[in-house]
Protein backbone atom coordinates (compact mmCIF):
# COMPACT_ATOMS: atom_id res chain seq x y z
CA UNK A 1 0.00 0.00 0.00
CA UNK A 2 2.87 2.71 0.50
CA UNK A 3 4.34 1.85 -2.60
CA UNK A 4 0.70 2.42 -4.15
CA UNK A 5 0.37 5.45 -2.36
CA UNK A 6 3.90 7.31 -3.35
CA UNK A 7 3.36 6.38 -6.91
CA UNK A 8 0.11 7.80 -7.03
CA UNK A 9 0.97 11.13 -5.20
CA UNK A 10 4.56 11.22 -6.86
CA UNK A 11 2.36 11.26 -10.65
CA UNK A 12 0.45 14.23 -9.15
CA UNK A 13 3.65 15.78 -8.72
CA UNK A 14 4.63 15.14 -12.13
CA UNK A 15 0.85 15.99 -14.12
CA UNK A 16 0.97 19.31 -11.62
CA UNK A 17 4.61 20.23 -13.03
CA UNK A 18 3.52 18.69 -16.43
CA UNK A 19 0.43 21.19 -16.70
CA UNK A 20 3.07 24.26 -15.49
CA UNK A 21 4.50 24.27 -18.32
CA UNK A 22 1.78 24.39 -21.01
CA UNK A 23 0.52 27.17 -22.85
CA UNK A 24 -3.21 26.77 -20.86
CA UNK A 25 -2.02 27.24 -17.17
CA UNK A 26 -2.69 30.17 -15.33
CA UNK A 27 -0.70 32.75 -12.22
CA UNK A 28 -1.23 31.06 -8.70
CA UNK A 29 -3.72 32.16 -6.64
CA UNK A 30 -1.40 32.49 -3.81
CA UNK A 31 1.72 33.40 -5.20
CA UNK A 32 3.58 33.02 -1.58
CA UNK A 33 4.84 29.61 -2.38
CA UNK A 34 5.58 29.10 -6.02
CA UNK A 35 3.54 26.06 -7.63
CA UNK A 36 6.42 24.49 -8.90
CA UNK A 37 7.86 23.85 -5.56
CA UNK A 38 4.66 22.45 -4.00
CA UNK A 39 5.11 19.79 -7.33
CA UNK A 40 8.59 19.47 -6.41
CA UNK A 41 8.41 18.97 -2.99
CA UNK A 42 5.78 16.00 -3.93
CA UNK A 43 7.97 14.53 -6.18
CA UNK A 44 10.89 14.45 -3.66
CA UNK A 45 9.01 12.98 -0.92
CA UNK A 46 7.46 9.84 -2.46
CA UNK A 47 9.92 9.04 -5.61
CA UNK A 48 12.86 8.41 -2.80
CA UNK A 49 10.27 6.38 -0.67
CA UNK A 50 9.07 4.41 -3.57
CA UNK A 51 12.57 3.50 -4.59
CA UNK A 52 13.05 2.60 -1.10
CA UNK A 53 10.10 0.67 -0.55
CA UNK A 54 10.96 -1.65 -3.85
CA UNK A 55 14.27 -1.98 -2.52
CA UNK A 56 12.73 -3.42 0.99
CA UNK A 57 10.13 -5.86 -1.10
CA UNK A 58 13.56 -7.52 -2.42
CA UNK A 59 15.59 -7.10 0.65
CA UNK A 60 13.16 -7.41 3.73
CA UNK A 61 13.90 -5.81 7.19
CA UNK A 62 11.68 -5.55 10.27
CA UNK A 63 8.03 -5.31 9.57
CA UNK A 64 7.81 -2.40 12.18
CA UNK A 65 10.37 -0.72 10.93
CA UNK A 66 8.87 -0.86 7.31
CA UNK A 67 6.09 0.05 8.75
CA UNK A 68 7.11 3.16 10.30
CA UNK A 69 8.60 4.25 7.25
CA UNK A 70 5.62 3.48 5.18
CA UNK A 71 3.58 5.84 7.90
CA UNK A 72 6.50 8.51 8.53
CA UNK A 73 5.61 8.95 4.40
CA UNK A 74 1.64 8.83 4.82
CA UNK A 75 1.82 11.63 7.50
CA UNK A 76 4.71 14.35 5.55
CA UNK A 77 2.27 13.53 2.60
CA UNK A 78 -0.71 14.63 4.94
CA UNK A 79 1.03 18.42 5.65
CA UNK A 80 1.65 18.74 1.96
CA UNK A 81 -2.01 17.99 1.03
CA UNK A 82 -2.63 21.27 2.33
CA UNK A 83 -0.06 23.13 0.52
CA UNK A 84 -1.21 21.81 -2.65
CA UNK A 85 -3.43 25.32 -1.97
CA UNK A 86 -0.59 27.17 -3.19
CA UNK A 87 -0.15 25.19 -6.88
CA UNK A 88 -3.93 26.79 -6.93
CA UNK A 89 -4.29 28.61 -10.54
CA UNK A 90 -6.81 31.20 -10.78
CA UNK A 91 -10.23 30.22 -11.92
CA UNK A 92 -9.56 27.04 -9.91
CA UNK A 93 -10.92 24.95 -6.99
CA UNK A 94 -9.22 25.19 -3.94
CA UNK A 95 -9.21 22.15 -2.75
CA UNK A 96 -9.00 19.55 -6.27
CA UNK A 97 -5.44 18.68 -5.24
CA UNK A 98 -6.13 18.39 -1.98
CA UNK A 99 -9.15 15.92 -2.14
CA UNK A 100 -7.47 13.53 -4.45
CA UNK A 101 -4.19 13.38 -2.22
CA UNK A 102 -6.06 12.37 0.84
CA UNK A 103 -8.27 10.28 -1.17
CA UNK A 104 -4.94 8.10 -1.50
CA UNK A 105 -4.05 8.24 1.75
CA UNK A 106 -7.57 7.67 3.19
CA UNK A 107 -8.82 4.74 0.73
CA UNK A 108 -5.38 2.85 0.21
CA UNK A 109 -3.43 1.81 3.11
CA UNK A 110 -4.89 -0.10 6.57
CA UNK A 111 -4.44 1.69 9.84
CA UNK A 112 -4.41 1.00 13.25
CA UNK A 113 -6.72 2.55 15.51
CA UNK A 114 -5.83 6.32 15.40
CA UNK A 115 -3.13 6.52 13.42
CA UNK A 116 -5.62 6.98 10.39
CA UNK A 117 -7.20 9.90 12.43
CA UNK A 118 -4.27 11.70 13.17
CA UNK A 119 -3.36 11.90 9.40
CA UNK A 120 -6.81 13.33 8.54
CA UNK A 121 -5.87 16.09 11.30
CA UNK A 122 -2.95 16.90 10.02
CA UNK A 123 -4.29 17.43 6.63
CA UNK A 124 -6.86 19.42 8.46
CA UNK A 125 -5.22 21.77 10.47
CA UNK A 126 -2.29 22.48 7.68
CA UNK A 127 -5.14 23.47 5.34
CA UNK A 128 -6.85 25.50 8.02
CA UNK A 129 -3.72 27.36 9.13
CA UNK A 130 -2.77 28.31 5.47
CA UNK A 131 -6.57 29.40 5.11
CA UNK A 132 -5.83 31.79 7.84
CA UNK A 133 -2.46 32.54 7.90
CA UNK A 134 -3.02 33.95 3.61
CA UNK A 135 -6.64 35.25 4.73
CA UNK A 136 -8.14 33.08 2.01
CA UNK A 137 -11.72 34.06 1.41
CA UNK A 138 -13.29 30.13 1.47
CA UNK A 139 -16.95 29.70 0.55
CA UNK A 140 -19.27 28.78 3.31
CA UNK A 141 -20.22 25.80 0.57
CA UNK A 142 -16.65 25.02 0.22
CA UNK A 143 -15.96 25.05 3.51
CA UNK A 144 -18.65 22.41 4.68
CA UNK A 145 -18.03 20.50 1.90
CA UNK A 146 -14.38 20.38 2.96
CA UNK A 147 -15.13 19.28 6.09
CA UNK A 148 -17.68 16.88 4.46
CA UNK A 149 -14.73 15.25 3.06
CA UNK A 150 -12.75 14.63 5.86
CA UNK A 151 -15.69 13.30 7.80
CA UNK A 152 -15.80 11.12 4.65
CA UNK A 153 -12.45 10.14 4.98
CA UNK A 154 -12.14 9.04 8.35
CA UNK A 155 -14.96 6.91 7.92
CA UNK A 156 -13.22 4.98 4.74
CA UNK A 157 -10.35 4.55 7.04
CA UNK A 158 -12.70 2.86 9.73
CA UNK A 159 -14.53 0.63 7.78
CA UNK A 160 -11.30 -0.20 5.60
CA UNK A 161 -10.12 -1.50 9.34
CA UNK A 162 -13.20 -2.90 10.06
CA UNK A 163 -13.30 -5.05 6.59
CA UNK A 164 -9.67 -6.26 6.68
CA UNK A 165 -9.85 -7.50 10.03
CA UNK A 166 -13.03 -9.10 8.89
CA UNK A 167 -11.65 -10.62 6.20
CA UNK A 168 -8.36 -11.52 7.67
CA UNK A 169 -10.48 -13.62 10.64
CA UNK A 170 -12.83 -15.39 8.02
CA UNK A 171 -9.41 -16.41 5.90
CA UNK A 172 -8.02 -17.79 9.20
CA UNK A 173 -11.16 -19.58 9.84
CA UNK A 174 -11.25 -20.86 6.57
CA UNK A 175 -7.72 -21.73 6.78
CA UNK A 176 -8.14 -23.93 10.07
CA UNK A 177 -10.82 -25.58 8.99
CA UNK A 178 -9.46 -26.85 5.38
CA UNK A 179 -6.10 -27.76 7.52
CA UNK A 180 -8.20 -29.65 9.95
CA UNK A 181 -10.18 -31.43 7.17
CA UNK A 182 -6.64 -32.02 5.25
CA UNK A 183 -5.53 -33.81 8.45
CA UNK A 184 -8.54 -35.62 8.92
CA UNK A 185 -8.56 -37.09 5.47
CA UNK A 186 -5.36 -38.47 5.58
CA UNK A 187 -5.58 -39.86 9.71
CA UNK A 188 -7.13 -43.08 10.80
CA UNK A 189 -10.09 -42.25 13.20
CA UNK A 190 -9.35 -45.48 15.47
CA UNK A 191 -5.48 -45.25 15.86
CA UNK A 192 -4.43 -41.42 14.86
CA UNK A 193 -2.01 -42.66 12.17
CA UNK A 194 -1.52 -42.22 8.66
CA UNK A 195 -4.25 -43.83 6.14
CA UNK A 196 -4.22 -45.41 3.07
CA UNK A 197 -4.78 -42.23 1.23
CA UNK A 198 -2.00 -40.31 2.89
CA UNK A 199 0.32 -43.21 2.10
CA UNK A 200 -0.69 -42.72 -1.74
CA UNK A 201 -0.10 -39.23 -1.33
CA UNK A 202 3.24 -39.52 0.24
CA UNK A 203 4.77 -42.15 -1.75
CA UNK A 204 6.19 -40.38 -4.63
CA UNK A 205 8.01 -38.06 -2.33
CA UNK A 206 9.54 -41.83 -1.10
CA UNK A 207 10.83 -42.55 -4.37
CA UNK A 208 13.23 -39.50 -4.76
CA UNK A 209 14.79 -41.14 -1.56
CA UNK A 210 16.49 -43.92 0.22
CA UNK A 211 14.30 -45.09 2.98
CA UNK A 212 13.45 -47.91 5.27
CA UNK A 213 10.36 -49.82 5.43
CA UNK A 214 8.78 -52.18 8.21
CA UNK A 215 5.43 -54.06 7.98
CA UNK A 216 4.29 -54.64 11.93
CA UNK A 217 1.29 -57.41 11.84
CA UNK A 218 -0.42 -58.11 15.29
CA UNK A 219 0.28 -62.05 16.46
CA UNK A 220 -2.95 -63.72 16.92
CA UNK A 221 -5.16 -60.22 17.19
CA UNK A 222 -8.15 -62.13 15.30
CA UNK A 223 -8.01 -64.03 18.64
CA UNK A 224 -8.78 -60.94 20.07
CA UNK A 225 -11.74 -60.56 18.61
CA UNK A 226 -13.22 -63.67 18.66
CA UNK A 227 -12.37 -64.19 22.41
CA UNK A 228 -13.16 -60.20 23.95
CA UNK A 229 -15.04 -58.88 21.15
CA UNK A 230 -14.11 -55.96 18.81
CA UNK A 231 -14.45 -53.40 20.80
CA UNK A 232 -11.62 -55.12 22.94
CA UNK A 233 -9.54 -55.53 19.60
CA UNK A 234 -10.67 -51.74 18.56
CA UNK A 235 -9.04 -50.65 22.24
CA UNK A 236 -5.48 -52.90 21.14
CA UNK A 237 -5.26 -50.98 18.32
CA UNK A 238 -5.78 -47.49 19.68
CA UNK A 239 -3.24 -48.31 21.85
CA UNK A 240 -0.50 -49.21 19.75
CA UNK A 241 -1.59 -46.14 17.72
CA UNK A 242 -0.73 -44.06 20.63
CA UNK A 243 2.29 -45.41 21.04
CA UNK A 244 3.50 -45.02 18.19
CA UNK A 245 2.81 -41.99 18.00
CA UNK A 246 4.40 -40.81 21.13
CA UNK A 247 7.42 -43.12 20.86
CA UNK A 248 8.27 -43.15 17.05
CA UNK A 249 6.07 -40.43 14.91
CA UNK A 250 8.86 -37.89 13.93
CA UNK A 251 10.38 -35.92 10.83
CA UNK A 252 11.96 -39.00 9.93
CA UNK A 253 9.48 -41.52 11.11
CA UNK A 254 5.83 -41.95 9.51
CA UNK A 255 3.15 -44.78 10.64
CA UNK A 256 0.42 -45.65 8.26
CA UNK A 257 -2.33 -47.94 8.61
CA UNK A 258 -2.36 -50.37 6.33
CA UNK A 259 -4.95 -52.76 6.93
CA UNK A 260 -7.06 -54.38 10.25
CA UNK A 261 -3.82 -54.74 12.48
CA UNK A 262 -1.04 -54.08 9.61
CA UNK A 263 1.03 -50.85 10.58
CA UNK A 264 3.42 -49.41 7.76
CA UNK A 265 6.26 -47.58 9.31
CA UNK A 266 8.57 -45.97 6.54
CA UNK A 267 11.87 -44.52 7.87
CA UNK A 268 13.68 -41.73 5.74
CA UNK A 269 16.50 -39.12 6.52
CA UNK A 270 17.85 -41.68 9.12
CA UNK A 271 21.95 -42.17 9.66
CA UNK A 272 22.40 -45.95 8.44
CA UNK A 273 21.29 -48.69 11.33
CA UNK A 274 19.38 -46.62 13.49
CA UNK A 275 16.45 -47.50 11.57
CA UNK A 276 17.56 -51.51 12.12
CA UNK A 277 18.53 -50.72 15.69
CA UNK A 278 15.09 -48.89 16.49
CA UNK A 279 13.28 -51.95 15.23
CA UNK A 280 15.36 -54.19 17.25
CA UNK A 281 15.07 -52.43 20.20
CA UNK A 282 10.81 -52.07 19.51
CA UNK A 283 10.78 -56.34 18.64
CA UNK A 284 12.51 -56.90 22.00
């Protein structure tokens, strides 16, 4: 958003310098301050901020610092909003300049609580002290309509706040939940391991790799079963699933569930024999 918001300002800088220099423009209204400079000083505010700000994209620092520049830029661009009355021609609005340099600044960027407001009073009271200190004779029209604006303003800022954070907290919702359903797709309800369909989905990352591979099968758990019932058998198995994955579910390590009381354990990124010696140690 700041590097949205010095280009923007930085080509009213150069259209205002631009339209100097044609045959159509007219003598300042307030000659006090030439219009050049009030183009110049635009120019020389945001085209060193936008260069820096592309030069941060590429070579990130500390989002609070980037941050503070971003808003150190916002507010100097605020105070010069209102000496865009100076670049005033005759036969001109006042306030033209003015209205679509805070439009930038109010529309664009998202704000914290208050920092938006104290930007619209800058803009404010710079405006109103050059009003007074060049005894501009303002319209009571303009006037209200001025203030109009900035009402208008501060109110874009709030809702702009009010719709990010919206929107940010309904992309983190949506976010958890299509993580949670990713997880439960590929999980085993009964032991908390890996599934078939996980196993299909990780295998080609297997075959870019060496890896080990052990098939556990449960002695005699149709006995189980038959003797205690499944639910007995059903409490075996969630068992083992825990321990597995307390004991041996790791970067290197993944269990899968491959069929009633088959478990799939696939080893990769292991030195070589601690795989062997883990499965020793586990069969003794």
């Amino acid at each position: 958003m700041g590097i949205a918001v010095s280009s923007l300002i930085a080509v009213i800088g150069f259209l205002g310098i631009f339209d100097l220099n044609s045959d159509y423009a007219n003598t300042s209204v307030l000659p006090v301050i030439a219009s050049e400079w009030v183009y110049l000083f635009l120019l020389l505010t945001n085209l060193p901020n936008l260069f820096l700000l592309l030069w941060l994209q590429k070579h990130p620092q500390a989002a609070e610092l980037e941050i503070r520049i971003c808003f150190a830029n916002l507010a100097v661009n605020a105070i010069l909003s209102g000496f865009t009355l100076y670049s005033t021609q005759e036969g001109s609005g006042y306030f033209f300049e003015l209205v679509l340099m805070m439009m930038v600044i109010c529309v664009f960027p998202y704000y914290k609580a208050g920092h938006g407001l104290s930007l619209v009073a800058l803009s404010l009271l710079m405006i109103s002290a050059i009003i007074l200190v060049n005894h501009v004779q303002v319209a009571w029209q303009d006037a209200y309509d001025l203030f109009l604006f900035y009402v208008i303003g501060q109110a874009c800022i709030v809702l702009r706040r009010y719709w990010f954070r919206q929107s940010s907290w309904y992309n983190y919702i949506l976010h958890q939940a299509n993580g949670t359903l990713f997880v439960s797709s590929r999980t085993d309800k009964l032991t908390g391991l890996y599934n078939r369909l996980a196993l299909r989905e990780d295998f080609p990352n297997y075959g870019k790799q060496e890896v080990g591979v052990v098939m556990i099968d449960l002695d005699d758990f149709k006995r189980f079963n038959d003797n205690y019932g499944h639910a007995y058998g059903d409490l075996v198995l969630t068992r083992l699933g825990r321990y597995l994955q307390k004991d041996w579910m790791n970067e290197h390590l993944r269990c899968y569930r491959y069929g009633g009381d088959e478990i799939l354990i696939i080893a990769s990124g292991l030195e070589d024999g601690d795989f062997v010696k883990k499965i020793a140690d586990f069969s003794s």
